[in-house]
C-alpha atoms as a PDB file:
ATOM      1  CA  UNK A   1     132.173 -97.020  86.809  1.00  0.00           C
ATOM      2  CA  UNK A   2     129.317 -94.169  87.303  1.00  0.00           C
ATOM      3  CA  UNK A   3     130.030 -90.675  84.923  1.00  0.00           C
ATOM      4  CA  UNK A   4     127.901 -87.126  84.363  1.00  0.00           C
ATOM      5  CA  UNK A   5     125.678 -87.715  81.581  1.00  0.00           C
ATOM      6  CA  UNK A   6     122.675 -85.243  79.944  1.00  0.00           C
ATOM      7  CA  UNK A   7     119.676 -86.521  79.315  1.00  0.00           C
ATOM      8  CA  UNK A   8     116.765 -85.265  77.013  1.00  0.00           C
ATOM      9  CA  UNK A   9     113.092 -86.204  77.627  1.00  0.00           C
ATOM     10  CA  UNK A  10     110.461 -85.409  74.518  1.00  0.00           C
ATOM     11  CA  UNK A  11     109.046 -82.547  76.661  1.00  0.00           C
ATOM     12  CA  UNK A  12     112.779 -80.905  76.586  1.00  0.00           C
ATOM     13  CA  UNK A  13     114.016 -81.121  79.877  1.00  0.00           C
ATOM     14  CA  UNK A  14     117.571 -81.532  80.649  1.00  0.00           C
ATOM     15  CA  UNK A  15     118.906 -83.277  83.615  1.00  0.00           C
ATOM     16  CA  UNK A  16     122.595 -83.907  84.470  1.00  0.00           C
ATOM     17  CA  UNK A  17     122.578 -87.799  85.930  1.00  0.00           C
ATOM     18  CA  UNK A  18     125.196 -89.750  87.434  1.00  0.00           C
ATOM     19  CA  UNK A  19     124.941 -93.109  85.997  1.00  0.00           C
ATOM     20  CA  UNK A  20     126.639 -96.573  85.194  1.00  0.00           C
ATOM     21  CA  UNK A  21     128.982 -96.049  82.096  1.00  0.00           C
ATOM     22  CA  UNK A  22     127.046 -96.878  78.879  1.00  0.00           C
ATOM     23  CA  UNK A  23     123.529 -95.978  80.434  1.00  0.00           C
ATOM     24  CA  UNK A  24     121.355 -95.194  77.390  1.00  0.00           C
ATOM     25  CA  UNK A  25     118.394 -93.667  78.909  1.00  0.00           C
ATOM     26  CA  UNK A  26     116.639 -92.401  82.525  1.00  0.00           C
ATOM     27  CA  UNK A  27     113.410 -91.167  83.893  1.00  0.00           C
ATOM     28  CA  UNK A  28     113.042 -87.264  83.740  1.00  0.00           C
ATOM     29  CA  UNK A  29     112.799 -86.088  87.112  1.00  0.00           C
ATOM     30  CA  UNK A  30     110.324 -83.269  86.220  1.00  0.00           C
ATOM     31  CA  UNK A  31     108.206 -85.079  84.199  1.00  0.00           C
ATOM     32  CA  UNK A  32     108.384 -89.066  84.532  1.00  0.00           C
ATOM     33  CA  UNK A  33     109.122 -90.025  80.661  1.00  0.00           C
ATOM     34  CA  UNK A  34     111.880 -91.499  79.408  1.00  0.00           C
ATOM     35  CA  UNK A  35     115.112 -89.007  78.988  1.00  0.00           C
ATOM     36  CA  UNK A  36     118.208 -89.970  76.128  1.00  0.00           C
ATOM     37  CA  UNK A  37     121.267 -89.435  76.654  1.00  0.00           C
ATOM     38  CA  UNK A  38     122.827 -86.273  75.248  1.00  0.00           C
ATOM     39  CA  UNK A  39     126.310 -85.633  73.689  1.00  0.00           C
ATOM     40  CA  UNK A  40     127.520 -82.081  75.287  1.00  0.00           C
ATOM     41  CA  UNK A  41     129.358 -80.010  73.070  1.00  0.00           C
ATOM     42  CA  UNK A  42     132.959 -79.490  75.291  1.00  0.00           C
ATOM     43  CA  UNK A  43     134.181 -76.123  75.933  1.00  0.00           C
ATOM     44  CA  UNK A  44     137.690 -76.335  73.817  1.00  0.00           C
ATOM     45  CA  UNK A  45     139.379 -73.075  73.525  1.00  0.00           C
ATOM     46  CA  UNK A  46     142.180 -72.927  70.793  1.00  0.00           C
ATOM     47  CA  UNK A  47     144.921 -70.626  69.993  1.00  0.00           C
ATOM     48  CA  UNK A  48     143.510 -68.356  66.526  1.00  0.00           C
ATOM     49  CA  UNK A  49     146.461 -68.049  64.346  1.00  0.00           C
ATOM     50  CA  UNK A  50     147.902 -71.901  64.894  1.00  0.00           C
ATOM     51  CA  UNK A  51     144.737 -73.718  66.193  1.00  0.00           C
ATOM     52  CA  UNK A  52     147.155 -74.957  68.834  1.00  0.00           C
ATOM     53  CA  UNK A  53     145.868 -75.167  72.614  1.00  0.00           C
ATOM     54  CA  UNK A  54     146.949 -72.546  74.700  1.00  0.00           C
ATOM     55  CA  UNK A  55     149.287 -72.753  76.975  1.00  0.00           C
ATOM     56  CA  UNK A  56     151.726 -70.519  79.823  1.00  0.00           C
ATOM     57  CA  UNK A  57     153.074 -68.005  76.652  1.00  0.00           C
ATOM     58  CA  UNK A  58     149.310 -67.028  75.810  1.00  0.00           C
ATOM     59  CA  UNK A  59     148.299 -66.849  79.849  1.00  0.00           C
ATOM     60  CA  UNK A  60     151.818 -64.634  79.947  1.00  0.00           C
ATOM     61  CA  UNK A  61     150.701 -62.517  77.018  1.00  0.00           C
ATOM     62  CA  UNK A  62     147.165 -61.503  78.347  1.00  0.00           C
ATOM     63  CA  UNK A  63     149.055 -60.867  81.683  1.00  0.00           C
ATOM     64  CA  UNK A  64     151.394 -58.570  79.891  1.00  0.00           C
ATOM     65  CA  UNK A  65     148.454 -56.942  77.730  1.00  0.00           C
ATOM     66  CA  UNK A  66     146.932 -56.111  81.126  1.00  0.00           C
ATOM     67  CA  UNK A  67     149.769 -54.512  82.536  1.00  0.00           C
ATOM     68  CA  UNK A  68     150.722 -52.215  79.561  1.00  0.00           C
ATOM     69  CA  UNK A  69     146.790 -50.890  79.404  1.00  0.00           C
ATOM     70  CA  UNK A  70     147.234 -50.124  83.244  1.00  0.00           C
ATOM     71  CA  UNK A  71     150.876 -48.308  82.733  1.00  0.00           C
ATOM     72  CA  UNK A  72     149.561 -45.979  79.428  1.00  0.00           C
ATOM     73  CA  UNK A  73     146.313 -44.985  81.786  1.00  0.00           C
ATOM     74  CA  UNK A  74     148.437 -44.308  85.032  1.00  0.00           C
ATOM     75  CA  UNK A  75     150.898 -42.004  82.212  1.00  0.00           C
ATOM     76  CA  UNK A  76     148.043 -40.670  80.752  1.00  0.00           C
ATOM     77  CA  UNK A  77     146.565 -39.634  84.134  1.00  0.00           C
ATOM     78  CA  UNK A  78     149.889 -38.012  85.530  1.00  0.00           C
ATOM     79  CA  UNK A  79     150.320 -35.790  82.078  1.00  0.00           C
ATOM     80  CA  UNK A  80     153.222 -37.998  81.321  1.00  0.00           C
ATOM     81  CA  UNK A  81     153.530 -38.707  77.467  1.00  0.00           C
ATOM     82  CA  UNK A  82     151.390 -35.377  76.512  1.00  0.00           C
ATOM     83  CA  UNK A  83     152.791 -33.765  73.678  1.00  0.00           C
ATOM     84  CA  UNK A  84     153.183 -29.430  73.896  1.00  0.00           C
END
């Protein structure tokens, strides 16, 4: 089965390769030496108060949080919620 892999050279290119599972090491396209393979860091985006992953209620929430900014500006704009 061929996966996405990084791989480092000792000059410090990157390259993204699609290789055989388990594939410890490639040639560096830019420079011919031998590239390792890299472990990427995953993007993993967590909830701050529980450390839970986020799901529909947080999408709903920004959504929401959107909406209310828009609705004070538009009341702002028409002098509604002025005080005289």
């Amino acid at each position: 089965m061929k996966v996405f892999h990084d791989y480092l050279c000792d000059e410090g290119h990157i390259h993204e390769a699609f290789v055989e599972r388990g594939t410890p090491s490639t040639t560096c396209p830019e420079c011919g030496k031998v590239a390792l393979k890299q472990i990427s860091t995953p993007t993993v985006k967590l909830e701050g108060v529980t450390g839970a992953f986020p799901g529909a209620a947080s999408r709903w929430e920004q959504v929401r949080a959107e909406k209310l900014k828009v609705e004070r500006k538009q009341k702002e704009s028409h002098g509604e919620g002025q005080k005289w």
